[in-house]
N, C-alpha and C. Protein backbone atom coordinates (compact mmCIF):
# COMPACT_ATOMS: atom_id res chain seq x y z
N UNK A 1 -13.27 -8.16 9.15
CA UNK A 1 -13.02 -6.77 8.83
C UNK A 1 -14.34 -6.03 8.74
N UNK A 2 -14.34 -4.89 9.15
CA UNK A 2 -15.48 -3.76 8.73
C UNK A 2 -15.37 -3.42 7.67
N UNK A 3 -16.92 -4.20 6.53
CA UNK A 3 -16.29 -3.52 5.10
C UNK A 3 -16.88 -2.30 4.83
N UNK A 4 -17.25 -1.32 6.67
CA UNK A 4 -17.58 0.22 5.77
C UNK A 4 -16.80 1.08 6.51
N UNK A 5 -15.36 0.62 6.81
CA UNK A 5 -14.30 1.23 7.43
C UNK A 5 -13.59 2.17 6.99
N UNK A 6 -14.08 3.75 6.62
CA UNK A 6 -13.14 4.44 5.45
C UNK A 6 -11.78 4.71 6.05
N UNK A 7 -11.31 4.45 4.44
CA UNK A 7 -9.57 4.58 4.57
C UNK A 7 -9.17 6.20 4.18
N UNK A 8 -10.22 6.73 3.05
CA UNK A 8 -9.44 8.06 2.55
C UNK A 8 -10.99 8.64 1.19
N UNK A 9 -10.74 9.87 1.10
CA UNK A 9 -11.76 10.68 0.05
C UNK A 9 -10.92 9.95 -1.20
N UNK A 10 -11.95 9.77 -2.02
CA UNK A 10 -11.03 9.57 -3.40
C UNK A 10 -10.29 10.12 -4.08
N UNK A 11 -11.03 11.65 -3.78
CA UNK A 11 -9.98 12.59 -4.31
C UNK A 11 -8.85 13.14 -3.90
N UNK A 12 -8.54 12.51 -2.79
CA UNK A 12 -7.24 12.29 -1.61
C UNK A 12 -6.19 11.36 -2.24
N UNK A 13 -6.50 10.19 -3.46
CA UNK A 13 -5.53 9.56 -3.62
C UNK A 13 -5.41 9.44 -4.80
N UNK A 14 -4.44 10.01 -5.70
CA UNK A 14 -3.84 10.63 -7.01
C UNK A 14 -3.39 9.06 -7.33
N UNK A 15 -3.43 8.96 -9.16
CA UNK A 15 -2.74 8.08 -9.49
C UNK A 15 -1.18 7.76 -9.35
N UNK A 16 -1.01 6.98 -8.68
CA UNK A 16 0.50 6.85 -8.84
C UNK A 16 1.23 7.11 -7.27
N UNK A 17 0.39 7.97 -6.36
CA UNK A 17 0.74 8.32 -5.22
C UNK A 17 0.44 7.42 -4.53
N UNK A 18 1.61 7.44 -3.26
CA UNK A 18 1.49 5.93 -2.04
C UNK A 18 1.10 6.90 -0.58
N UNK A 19 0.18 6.58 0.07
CA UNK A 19 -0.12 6.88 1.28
C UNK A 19 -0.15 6.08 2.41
N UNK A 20 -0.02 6.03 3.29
CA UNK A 20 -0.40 5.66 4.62
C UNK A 20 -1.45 5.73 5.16
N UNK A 21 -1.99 4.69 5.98
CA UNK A 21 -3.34 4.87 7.01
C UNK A 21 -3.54 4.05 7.59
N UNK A 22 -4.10 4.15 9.00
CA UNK A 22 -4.55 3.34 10.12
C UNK A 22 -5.66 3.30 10.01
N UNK A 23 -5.75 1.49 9.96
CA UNK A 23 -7.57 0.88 10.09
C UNK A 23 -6.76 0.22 11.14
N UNK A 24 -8.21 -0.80 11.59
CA UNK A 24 -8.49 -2.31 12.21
C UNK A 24 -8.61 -3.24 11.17
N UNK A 25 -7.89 -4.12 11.93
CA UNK A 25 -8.62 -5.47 10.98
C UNK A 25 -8.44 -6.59 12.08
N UNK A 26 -8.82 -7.21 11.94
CA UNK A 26 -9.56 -8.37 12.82
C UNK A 26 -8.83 -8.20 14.34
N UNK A 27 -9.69 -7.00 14.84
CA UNK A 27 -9.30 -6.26 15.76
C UNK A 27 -7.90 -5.66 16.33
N UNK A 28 -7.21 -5.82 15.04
CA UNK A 28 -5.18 -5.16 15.77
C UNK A 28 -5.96 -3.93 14.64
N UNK A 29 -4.66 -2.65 15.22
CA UNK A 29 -4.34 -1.58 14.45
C UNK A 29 -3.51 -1.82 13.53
N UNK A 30 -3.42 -1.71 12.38
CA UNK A 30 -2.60 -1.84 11.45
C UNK A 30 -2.31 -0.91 10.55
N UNK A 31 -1.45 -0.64 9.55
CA UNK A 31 -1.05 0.34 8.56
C UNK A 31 -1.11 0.06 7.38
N UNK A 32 -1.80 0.60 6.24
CA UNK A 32 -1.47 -0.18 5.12
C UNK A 32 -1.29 1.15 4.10
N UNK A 33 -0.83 0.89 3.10
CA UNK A 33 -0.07 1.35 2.30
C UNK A 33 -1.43 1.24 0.83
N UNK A 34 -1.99 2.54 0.62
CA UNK A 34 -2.69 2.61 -0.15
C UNK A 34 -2.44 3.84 -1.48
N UNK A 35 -2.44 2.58 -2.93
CA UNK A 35 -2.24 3.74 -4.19
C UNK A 35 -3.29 3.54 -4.90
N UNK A 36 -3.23 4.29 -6.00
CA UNK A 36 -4.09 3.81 -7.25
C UNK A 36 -3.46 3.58 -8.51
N UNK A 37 -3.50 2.90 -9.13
CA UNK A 37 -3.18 1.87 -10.20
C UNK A 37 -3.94 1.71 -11.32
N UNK A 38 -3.67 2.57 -12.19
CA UNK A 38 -4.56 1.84 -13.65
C UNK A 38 -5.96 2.73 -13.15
N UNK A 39 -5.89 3.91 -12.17
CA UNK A 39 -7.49 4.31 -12.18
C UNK A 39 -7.95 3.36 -10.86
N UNK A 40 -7.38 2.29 -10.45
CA UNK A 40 -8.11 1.06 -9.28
C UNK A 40 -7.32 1.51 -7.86
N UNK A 41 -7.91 1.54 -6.54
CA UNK A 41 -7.52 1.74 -5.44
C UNK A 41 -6.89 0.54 -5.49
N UNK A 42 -5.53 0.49 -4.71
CA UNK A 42 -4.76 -0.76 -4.57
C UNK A 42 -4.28 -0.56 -2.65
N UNK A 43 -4.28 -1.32 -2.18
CA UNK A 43 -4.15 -1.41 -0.69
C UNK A 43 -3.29 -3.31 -0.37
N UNK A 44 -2.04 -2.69 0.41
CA UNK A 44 -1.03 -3.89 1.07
C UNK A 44 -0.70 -3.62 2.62
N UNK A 45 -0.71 -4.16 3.20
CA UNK A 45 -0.31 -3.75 4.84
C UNK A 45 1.19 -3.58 4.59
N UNK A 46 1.32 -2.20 5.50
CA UNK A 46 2.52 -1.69 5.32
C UNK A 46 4.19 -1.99 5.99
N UNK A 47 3.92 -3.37 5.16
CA UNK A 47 5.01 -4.30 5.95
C UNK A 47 6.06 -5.01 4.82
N UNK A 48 7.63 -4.98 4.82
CA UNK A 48 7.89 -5.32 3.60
C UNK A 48 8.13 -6.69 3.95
N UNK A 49 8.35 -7.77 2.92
CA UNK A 49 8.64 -9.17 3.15
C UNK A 49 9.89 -9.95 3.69
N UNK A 50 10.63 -8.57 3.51
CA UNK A 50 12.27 -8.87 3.60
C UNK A 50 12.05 -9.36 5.12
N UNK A 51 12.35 -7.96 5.78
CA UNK A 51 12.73 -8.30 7.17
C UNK A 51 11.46 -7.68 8.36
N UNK A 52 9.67 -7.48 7.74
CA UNK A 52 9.11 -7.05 8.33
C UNK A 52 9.32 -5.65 8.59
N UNK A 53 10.17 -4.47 7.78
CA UNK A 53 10.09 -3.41 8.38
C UNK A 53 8.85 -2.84 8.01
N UNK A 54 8.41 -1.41 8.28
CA UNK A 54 7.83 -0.41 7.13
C UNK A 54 8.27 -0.10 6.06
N UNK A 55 7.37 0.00 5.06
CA UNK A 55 7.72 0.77 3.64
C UNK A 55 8.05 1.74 3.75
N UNK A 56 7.61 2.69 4.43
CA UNK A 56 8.13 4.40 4.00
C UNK A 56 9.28 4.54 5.36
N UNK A 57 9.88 6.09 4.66
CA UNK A 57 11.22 6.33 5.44
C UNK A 57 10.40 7.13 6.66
N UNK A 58 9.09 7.97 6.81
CA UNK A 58 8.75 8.37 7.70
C UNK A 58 6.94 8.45 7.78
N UNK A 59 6.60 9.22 8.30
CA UNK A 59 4.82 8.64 8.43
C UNK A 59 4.52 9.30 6.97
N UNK A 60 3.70 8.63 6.04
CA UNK A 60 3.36 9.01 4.88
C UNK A 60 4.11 9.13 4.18
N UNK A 61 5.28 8.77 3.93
CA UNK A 61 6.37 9.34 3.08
C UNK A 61 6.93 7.78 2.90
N UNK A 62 6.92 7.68 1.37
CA UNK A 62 7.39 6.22 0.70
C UNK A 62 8.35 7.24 -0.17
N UNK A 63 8.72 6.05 -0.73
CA UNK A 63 10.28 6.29 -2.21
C UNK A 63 9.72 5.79 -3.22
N UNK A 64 9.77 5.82 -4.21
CA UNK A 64 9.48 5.22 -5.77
C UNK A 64 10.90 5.23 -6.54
N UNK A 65 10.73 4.49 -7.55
CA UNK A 65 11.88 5.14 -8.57
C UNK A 65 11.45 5.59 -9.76
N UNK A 66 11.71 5.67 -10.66
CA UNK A 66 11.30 6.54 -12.10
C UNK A 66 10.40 6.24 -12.42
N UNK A 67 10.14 4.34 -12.34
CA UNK A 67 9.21 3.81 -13.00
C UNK A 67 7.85 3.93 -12.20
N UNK A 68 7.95 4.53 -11.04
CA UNK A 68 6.84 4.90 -10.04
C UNK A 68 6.32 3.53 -9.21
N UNK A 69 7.48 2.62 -8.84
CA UNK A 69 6.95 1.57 -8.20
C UNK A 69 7.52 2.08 -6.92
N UNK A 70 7.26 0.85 -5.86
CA UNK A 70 6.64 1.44 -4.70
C UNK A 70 8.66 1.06 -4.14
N UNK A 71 9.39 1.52 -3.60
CA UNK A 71 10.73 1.10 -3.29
C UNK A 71 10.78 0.96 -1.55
N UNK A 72 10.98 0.07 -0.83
CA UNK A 72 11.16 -0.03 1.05
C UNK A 72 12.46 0.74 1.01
N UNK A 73 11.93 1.58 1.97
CA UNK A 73 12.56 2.72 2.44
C UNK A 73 14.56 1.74 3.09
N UNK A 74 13.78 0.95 4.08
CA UNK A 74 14.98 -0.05 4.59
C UNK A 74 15.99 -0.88 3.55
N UNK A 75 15.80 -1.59 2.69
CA UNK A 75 16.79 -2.43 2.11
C UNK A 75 16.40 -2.29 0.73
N UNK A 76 15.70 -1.14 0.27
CA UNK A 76 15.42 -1.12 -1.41
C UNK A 76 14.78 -1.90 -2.41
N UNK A 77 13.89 -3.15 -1.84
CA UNK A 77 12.73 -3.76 -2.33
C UNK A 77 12.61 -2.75 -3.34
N UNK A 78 12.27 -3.61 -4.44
CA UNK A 78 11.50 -2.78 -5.63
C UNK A 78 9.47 -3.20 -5.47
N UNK A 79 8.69 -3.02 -5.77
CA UNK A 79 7.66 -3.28 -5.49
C UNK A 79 6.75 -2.85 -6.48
N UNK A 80 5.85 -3.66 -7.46
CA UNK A 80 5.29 -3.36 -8.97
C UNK A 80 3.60 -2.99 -8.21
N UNK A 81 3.63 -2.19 -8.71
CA UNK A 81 1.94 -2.18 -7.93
C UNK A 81 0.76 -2.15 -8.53
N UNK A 82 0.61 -3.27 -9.61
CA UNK A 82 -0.37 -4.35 -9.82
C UNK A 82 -1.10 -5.31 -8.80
N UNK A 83 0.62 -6.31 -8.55
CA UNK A 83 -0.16 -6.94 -7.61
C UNK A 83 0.92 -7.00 -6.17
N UNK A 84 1.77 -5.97 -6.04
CA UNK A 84 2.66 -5.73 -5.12
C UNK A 84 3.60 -6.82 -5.06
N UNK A 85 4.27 -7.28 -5.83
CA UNK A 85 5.25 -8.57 -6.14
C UNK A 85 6.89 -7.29 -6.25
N UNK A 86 7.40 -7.97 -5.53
CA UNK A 86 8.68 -7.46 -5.92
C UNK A 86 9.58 -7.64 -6.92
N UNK A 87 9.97 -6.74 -7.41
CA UNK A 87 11.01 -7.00 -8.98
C UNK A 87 12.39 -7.01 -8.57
N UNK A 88 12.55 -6.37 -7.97
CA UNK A 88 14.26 -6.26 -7.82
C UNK A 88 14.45 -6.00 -6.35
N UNK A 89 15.58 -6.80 -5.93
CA UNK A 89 16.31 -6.56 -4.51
C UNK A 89 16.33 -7.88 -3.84
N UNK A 90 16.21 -7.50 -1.87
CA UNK A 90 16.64 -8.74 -1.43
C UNK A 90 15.27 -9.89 -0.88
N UNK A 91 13.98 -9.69 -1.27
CA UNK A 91 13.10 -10.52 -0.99
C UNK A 91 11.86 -10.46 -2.71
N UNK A 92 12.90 -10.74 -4.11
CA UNK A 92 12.44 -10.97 -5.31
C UNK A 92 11.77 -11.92 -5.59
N UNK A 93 10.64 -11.45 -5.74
CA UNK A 93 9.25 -12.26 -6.15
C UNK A 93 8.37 -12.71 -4.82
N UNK A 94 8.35 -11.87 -3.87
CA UNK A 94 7.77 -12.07 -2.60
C UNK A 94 6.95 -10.95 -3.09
N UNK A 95 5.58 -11.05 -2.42
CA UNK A 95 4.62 -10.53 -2.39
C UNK A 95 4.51 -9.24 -0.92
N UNK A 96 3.64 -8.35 -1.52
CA UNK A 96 3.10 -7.58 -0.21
C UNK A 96 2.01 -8.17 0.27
N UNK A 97 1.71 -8.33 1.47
CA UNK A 97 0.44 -8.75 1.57
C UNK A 97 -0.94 -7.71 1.20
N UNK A 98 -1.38 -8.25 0.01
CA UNK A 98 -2.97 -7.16 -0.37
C UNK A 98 -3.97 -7.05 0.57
N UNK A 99 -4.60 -5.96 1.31
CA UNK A 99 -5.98 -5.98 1.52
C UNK A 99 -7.42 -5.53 0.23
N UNK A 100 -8.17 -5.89 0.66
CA UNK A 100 -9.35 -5.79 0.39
C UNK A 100 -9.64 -4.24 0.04
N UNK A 101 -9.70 -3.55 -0.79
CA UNK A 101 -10.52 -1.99 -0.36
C UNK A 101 -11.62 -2.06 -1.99
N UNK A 102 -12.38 -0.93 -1.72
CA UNK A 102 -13.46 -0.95 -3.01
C UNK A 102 -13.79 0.75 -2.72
N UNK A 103 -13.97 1.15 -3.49
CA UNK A 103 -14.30 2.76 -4.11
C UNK A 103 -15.72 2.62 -4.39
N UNK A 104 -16.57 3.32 -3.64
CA UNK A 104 -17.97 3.81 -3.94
C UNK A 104 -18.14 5.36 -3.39
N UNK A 105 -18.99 5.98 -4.23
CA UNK A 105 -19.55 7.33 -3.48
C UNK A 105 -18.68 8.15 -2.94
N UNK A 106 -17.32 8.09 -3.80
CA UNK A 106 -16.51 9.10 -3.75
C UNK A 106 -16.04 8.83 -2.57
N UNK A 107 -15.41 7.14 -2.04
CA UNK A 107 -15.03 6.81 -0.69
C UNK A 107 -14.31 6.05 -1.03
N UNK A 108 -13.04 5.52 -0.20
CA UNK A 108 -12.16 4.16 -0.55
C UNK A 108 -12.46 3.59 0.95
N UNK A 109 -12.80 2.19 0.91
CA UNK A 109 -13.22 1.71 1.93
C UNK A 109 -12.47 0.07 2.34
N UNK A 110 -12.52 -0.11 3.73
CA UNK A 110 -11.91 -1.70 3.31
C UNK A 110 -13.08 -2.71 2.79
N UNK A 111 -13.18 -3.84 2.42
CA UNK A 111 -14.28 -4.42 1.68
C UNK A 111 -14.14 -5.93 2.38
């Protein structure tokens, strides 16, 4: 991976909000699904465990529920975004896959 690949301005990604974005990583295009958590950039490739779909219902656009976790647009995965483990639905206690990102200089970057 390029760890000075920016993903987004910091001040682009609000606590609690889920975004979308296209990097590389070990040379494919990929999508990953980037929030912040507790104040910490959190980043998962934007793929759910169930059946491989996308998370969101359209480009940039995810679902949450009250509790502000991350919900797959397709079959209703619940998704805790600590460490992206699913709580409720049809692939419970499956993981998102995490990438790498780190925040410097008012940048979120992959690492």
């Amino acid at each position: 991976m390029n760890n000075d690949e920016f993903l987004c301005i910091s001040t682009d990604l609000n606590e609690g909000q889920f975004r979308e974005v296209r990097t590389t990583i070990s040379s494919q295009t990929r999508f990953l699904v980037l929030t912040r958590f507790k104040g910490q950039p959190r980043a998962w490739l934007n793929v759910c465990p169930h059946q491989g779909r996308s998370l969101n219902w359209a480009p940039d656009q995810f679902l949450t529920d009250s509790d502000g976790h991350l919900v797959c647009a397709a079959h209703g995965a619940v998704f805790e975004c600590a460490q992206g483990r699913c709580i409720s639905g049809p692939c419970l206690n499956a993981s998102l896959t995490a990438v790498a990102v780190e925040e410097r200089e008012g940048i979120i970057r992959l690492c």
